[in-house]
PDB file of N, CA and C in Angstrom:
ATOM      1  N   UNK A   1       7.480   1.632  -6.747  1.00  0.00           N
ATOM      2  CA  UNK A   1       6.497   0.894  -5.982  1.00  0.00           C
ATOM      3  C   UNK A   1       5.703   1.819  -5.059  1.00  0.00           C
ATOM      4  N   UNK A   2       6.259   2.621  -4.468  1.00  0.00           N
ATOM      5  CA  UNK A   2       5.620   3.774  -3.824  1.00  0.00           C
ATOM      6  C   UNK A   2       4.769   4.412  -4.322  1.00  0.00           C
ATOM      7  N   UNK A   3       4.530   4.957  -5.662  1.00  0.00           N
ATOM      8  CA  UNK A   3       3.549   5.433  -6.299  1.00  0.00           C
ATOM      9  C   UNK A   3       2.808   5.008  -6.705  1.00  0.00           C
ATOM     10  N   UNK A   4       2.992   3.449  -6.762  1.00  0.00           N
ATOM     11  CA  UNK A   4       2.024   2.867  -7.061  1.00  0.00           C
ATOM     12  C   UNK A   4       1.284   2.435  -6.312  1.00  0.00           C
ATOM     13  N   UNK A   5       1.368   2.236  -4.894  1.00  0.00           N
ATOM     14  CA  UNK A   5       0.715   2.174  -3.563  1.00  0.00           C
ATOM     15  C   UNK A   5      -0.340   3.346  -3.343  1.00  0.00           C
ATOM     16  N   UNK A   6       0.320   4.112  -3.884  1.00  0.00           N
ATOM     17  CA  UNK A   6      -0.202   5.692  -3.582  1.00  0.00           C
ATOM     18  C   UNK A   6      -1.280   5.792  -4.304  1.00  0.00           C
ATOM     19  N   UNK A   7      -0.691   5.275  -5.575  1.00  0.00           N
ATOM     20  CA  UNK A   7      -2.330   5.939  -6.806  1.00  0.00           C
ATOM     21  C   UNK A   7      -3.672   4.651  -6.291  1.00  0.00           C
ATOM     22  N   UNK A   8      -2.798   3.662  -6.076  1.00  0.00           N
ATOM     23  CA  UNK A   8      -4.053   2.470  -5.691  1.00  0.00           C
ATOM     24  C   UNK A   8      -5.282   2.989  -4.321  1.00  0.00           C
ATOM     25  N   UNK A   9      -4.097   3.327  -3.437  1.00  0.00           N
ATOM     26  CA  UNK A   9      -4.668   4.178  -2.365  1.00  0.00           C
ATOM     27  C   UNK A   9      -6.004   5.398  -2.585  1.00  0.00           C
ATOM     28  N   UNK A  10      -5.154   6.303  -3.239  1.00  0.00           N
ATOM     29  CA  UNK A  10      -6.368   7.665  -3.790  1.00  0.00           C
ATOM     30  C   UNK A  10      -7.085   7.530  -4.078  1.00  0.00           C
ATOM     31  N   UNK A  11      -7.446   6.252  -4.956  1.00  0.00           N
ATOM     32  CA  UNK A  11      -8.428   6.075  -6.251  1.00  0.00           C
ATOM     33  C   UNK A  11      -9.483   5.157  -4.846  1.00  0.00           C
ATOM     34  N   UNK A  12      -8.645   4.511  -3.979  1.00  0.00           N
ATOM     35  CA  UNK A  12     -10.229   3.968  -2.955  1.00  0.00           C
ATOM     36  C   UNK A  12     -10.488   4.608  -1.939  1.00  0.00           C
ATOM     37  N   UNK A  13      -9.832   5.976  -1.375  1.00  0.00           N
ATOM     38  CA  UNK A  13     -10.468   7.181  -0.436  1.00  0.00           C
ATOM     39  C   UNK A  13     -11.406   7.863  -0.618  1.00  0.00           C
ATOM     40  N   UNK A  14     -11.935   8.515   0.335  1.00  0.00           N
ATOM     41  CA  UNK A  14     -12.549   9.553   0.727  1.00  0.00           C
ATOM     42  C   UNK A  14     -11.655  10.857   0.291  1.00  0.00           C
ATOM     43  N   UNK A  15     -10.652  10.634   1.151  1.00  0.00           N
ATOM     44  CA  UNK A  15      -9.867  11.842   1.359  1.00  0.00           C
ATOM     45  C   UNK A  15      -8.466  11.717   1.239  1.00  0.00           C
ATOM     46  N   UNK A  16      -8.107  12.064  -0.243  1.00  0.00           N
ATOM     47  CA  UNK A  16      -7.107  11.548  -1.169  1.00  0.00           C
ATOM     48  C   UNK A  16      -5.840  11.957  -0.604  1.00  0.00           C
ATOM     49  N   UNK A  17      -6.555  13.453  -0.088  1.00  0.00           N
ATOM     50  CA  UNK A  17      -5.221  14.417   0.020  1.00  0.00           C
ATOM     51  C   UNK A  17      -4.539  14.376   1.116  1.00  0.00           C
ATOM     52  N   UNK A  18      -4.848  12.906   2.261  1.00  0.00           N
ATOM     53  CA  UNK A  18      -4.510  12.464   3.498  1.00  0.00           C
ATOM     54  C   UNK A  18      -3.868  11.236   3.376  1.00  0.00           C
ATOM     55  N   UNK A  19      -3.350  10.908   1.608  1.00  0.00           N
ATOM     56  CA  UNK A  19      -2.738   9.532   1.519  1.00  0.00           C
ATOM     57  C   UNK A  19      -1.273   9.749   1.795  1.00  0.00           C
ATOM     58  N   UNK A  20      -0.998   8.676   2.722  1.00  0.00           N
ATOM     59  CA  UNK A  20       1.417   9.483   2.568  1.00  0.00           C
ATOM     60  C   UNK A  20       1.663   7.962   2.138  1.00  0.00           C
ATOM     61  N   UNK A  21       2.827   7.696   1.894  1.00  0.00           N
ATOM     62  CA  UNK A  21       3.638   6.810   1.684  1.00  0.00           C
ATOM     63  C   UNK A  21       4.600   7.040   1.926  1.00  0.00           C
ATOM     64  N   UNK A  22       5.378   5.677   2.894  1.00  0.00           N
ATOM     65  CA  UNK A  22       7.124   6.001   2.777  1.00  0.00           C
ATOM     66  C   UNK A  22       7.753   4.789   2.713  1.00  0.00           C
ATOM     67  N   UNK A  23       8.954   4.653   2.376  1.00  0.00           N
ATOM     68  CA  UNK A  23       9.880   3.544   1.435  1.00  0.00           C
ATOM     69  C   UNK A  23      10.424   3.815   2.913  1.00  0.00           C
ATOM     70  N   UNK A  24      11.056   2.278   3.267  1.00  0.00           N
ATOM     71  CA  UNK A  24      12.071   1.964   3.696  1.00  0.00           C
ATOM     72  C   UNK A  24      12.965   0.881   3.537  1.00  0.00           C
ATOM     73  N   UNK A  25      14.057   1.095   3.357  1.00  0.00           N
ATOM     74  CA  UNK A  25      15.388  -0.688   2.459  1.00  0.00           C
ATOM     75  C   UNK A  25      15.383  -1.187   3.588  1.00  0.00           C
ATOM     76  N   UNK A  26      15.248  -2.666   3.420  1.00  0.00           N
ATOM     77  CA  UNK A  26      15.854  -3.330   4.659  1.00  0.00           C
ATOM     78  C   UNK A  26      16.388  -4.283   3.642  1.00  0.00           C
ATOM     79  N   UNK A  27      17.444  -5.194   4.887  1.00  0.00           N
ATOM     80  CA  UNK A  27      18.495  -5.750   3.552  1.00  0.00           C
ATOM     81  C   UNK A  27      18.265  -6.508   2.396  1.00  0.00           C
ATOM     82  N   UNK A  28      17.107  -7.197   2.671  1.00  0.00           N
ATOM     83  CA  UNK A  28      16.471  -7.861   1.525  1.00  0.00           C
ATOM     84  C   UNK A  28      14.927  -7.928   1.137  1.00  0.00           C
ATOM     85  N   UNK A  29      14.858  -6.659   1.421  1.00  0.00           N
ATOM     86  CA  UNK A  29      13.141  -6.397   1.109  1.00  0.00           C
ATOM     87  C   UNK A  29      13.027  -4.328   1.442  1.00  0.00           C
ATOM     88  N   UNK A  30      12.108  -4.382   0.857  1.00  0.00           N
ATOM     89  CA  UNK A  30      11.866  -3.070   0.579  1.00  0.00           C
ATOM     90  C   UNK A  30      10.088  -2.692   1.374  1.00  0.00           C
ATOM     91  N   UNK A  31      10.305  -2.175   2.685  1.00  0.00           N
ATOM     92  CA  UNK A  31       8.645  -1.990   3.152  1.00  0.00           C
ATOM     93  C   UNK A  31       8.263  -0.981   3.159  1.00  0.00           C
ATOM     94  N   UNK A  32       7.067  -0.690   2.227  1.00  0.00           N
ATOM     95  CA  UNK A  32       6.152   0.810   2.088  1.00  0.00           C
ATOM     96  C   UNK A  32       4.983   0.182   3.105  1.00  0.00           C
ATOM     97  N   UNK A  33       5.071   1.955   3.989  1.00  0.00           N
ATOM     98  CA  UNK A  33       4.200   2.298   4.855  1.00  0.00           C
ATOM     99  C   UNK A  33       3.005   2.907   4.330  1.00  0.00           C
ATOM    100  N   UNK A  34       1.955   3.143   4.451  1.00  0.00           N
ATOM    101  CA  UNK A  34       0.552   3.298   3.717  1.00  0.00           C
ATOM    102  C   UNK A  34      -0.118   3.940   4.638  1.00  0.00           C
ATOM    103  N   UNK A  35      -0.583   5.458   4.954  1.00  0.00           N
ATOM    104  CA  UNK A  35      -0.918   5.723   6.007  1.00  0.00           C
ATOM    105  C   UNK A  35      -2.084   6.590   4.770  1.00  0.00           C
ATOM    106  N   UNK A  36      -3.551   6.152   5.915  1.00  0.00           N
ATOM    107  CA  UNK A  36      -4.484   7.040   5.166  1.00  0.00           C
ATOM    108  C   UNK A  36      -5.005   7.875   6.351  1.00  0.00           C
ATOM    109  N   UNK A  37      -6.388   8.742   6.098  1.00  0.00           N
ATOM    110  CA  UNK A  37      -6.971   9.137   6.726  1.00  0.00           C
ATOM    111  C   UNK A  37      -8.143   7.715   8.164  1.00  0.00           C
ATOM    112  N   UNK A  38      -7.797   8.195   9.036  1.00  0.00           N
ATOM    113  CA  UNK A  38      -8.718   6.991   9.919  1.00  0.00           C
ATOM    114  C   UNK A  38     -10.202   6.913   9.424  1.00  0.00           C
ATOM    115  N   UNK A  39     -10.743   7.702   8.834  1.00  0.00           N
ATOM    116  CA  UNK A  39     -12.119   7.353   8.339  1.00  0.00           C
ATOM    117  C   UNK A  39     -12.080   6.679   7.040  1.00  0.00           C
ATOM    118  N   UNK A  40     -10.853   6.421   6.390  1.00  0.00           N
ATOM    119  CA  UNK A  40     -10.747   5.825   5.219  1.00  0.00           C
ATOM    120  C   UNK A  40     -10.386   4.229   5.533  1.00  0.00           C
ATOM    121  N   UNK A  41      -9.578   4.047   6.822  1.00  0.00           N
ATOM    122  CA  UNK A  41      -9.161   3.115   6.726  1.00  0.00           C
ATOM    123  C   UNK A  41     -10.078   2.034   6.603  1.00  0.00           C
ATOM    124  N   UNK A  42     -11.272   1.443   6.752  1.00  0.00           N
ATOM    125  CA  UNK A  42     -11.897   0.492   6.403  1.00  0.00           C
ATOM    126  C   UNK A  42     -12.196   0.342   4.711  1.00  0.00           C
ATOM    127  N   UNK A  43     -11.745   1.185   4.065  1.00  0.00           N
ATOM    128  CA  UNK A  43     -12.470   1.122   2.695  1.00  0.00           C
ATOM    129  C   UNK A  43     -10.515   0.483   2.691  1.00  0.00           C
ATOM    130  N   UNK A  44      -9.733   0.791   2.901  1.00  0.00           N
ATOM    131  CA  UNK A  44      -8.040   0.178   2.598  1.00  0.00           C
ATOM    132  C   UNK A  44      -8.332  -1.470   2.594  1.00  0.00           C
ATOM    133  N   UNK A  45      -8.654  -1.779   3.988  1.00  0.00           N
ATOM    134  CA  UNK A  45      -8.607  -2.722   4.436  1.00  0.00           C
ATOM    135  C   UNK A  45      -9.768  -3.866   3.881  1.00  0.00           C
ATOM    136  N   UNK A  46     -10.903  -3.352   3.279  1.00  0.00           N
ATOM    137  CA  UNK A  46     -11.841  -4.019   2.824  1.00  0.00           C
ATOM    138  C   UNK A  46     -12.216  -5.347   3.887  1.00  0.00           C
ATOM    139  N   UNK A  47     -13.321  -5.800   3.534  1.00  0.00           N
ATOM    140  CA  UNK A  47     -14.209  -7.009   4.402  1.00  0.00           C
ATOM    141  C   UNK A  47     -13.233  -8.064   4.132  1.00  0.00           C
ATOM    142  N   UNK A  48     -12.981  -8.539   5.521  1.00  0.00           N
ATOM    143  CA  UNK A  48     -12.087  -9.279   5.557  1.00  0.00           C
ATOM    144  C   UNK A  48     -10.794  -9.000   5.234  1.00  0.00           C
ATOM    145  N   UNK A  49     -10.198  -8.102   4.931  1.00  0.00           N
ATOM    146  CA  UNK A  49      -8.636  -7.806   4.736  1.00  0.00           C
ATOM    147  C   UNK A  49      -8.623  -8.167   3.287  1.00  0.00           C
ATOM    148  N   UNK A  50      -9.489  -8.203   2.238  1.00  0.00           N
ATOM    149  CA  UNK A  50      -9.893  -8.385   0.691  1.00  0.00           C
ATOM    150  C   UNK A  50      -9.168  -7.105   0.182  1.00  0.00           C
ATOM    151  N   UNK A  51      -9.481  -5.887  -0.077  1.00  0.00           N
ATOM    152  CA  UNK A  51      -8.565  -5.131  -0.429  1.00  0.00           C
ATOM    153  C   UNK A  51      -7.018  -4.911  -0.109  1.00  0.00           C
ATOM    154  N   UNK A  52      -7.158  -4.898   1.034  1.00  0.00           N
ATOM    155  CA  UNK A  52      -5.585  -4.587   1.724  1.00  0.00           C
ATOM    156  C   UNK A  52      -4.886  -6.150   0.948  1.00  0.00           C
ATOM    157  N   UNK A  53      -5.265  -7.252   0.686  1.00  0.00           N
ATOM    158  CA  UNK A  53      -4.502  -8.301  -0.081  1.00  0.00           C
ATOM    159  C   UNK A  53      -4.283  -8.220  -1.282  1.00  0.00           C
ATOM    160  N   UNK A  54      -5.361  -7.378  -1.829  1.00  0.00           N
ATOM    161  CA  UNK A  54      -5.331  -7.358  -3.266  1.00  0.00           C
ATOM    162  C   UNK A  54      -4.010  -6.082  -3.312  1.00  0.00           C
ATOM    163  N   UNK A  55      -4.147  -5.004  -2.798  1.00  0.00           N
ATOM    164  CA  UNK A  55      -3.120  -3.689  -2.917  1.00  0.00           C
ATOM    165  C   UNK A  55      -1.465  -5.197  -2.761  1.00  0.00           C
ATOM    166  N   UNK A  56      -1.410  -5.623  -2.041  1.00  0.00           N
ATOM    167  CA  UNK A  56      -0.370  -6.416  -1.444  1.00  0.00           C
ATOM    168  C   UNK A  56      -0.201  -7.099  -2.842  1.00  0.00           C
ATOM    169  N   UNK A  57      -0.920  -7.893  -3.482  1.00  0.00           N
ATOM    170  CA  UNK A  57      -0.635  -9.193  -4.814  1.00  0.00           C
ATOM    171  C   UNK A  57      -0.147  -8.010  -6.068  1.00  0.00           C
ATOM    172  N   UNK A  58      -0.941  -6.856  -6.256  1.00  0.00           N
ATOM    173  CA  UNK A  58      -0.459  -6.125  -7.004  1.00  0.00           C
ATOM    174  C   UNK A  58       0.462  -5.563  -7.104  1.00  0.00           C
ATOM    175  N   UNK A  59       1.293  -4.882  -5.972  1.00  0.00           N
ATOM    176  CA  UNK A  59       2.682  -4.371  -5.700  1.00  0.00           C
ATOM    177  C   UNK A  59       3.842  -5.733  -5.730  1.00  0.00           C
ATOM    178  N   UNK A  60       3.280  -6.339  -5.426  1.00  0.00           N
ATOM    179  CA  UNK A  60       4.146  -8.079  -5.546  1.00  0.00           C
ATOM    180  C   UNK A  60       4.510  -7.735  -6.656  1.00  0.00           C
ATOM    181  N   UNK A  61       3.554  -8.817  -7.270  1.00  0.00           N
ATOM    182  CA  UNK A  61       3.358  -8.900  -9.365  1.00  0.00           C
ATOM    183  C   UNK A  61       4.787  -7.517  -9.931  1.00  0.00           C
ATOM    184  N   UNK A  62       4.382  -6.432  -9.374  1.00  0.00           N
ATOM    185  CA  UNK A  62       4.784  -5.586  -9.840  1.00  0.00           C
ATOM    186  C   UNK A  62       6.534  -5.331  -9.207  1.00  0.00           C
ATOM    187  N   UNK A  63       6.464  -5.909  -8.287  1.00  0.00           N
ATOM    188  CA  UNK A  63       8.271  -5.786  -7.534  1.00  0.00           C
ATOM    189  C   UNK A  63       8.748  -7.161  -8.093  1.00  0.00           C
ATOM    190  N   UNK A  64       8.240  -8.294  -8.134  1.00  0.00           N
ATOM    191  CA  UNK A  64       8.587  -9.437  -8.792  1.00  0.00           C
ATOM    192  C   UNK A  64       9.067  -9.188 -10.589  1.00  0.00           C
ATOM    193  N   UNK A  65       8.525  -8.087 -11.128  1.00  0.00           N
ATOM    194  CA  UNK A  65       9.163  -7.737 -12.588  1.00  0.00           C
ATOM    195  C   UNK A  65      10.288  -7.424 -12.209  1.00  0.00           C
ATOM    196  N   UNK A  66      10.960  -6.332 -11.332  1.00  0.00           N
ATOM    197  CA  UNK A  66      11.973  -5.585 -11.509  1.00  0.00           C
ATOM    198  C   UNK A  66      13.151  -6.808 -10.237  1.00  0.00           C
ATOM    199  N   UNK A  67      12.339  -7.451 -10.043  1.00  0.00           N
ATOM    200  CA  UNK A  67      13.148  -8.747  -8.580  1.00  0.00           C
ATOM    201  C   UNK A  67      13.492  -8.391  -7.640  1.00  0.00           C
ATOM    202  N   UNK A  68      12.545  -7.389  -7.378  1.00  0.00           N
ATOM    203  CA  UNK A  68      12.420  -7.006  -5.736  1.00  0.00           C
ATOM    204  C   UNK A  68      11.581  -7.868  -4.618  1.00  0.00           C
ATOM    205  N   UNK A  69      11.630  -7.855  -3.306  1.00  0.00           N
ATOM    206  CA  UNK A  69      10.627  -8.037  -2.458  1.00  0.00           C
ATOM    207  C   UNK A  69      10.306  -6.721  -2.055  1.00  0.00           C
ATOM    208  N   UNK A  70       8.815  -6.930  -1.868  1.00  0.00           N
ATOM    209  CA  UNK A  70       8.079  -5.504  -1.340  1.00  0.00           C
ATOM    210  C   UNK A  70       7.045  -6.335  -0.062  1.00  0.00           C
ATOM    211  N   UNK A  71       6.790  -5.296   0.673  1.00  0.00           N
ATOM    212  CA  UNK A  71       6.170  -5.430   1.976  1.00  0.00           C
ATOM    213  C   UNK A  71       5.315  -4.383   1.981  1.00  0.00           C
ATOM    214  N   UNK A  72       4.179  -4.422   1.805  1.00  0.00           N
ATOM    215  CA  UNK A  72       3.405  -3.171   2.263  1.00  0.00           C
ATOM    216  C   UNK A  72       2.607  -3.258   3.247  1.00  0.00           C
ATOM    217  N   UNK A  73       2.514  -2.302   4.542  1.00  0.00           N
ATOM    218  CA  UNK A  73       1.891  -2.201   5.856  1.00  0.00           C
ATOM    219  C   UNK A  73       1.080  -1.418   5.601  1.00  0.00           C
ATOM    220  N   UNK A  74      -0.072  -1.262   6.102  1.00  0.00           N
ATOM    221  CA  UNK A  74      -0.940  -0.366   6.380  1.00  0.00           C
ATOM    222  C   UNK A  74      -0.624   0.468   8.195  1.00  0.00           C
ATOM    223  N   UNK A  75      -0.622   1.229   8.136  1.00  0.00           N
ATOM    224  CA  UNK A  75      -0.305   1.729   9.746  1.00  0.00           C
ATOM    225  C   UNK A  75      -1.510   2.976   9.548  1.00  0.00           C
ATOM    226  N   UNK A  76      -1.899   3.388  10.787  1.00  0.00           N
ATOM    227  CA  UNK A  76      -2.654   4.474  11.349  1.00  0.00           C
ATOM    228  C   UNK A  76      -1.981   5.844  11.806  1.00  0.00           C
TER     229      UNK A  76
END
Protein backbone atom coordinates (compact mmCIF):
# COMPACT_ATOMS: atom_id res chain seq x y z
CA UNK A 1 0.00 0.00 0.00
CA UNK A 2 2.86 2.28 0.56
CA UNK A 3 4.04 2.18 -2.88
CA UNK A 4 1.24 2.62 -4.08
CA UNK A 5 0.61 5.93 -2.32
CA UNK A 6 3.95 6.79 -3.47
CA UNK A 7 3.68 6.13 -7.27
CA UNK A 8 0.08 7.95 -7.12
CA UNK A 9 1.90 10.77 -5.37
CA UNK A 10 5.01 11.23 -8.05
CA UNK A 11 2.99 10.95 -10.99
CA UNK A 12 0.87 14.39 -9.51
CA UNK A 13 4.18 16.48 -8.31
CA UNK A 14 6.30 18.92 -9.22
CA UNK A 15 8.99 17.54 -7.28
CA UNK A 16 8.92 13.79 -7.22
CA UNK A 17 12.10 13.40 -5.50
CA UNK A 18 10.50 15.16 -2.22
CA UNK A 19 7.72 12.34 -2.03
CA UNK A 20 8.33 10.04 1.53
CA UNK A 21 5.95 7.67 2.77
CA UNK A 22 5.72 5.84 6.03
CA UNK A 23 3.59 2.78 7.27
CA UNK A 24 2.49 2.65 10.61
CA UNK A 25 0.26 -0.76 12.34
CA UNK A 26 -2.14 0.26 14.63
CA UNK A 27 -4.23 -2.56 15.96
CA UNK A 28 -6.73 -2.60 13.43
CA UNK A 29 -5.79 -0.38 10.68
CA UNK A 30 -2.72 0.37 8.95
CA UNK A 31 -1.93 4.54 8.49
CA UNK A 32 0.41 5.78 5.63
CA UNK A 33 1.79 9.18 6.11
CA UNK A 34 2.18 11.10 2.68
CA UNK A 35 4.52 13.88 3.00
CA UNK A 36 5.26 15.97 -0.20
CA UNK A 37 7.08 18.96 -1.05
CA UNK A 38 4.93 22.29 0.40
CA UNK A 39 4.70 23.70 -3.09
CA UNK A 40 3.18 20.48 -4.20
CA UNK A 41 0.83 20.20 -1.65
CA UNK A 42 -2.17 21.82 -3.34
CA UNK A 43 -1.88 19.73 -6.51
CA UNK A 44 -2.19 16.39 -3.46
CA UNK A 45 -5.01 17.90 -2.09
CA UNK A 46 -6.86 19.06 -5.24
CA UNK A 47 -10.04 21.69 -5.26
CA UNK A 48 -11.91 20.81 -2.66
CA UNK A 49 -10.02 17.83 -1.15
CA UNK A 50 -11.04 15.94 -4.84
CA UNK A 51 -7.71 14.39 -5.23
CA UNK A 52 -6.61 13.74 -1.75
CA UNK A 53 -10.25 11.50 -1.79
CA UNK A 54 -9.64 9.97 -4.79
CA UNK A 55 -5.68 8.82 -3.58
CA UNK A 56 -7.89 7.67 -0.27
CA UNK A 57 -10.90 5.40 -2.48
CA UNK A 58 -7.99 3.94 -4.40
CA UNK A 59 -5.72 2.66 -1.60
CA UNK A 60 -9.17 1.49 0.04
CA UNK A 61 -10.34 -0.60 -3.14
CA UNK A 62 -6.90 -1.77 -3.01
CA UNK A 63 -6.45 -2.74 1.04
CA UNK A 64 -10.10 -4.04 0.87
CA UNK A 65 -8.59 -6.96 -1.74
CA UNK A 66 -5.99 -8.14 0.62
CA UNK A 67 -8.75 -7.16 4.00
CA UNK A 68 -6.95 -4.59 5.31
CA UNK A 69 -8.00 -1.10 6.64
CA UNK A 70 -5.78 1.66 5.36
CA UNK A 71 -5.76 5.33 6.47
CA UNK A 72 -3.90 7.66 4.49
CA UNK A 73 -2.92 11.28 5.93
CA UNK A 74 -1.47 13.80 4.14
CA UNK A 75 0.91 15.77 6.70
CA UNK A 76 3.40 18.73 5.89
Amino acid sequence: MKELVKHLAKSLVDYPENVETSENQGAKSVVIELKVDSRDMGKVIGKNGRIAKAIRTVVKAAAAREGKKVVVEIVQ
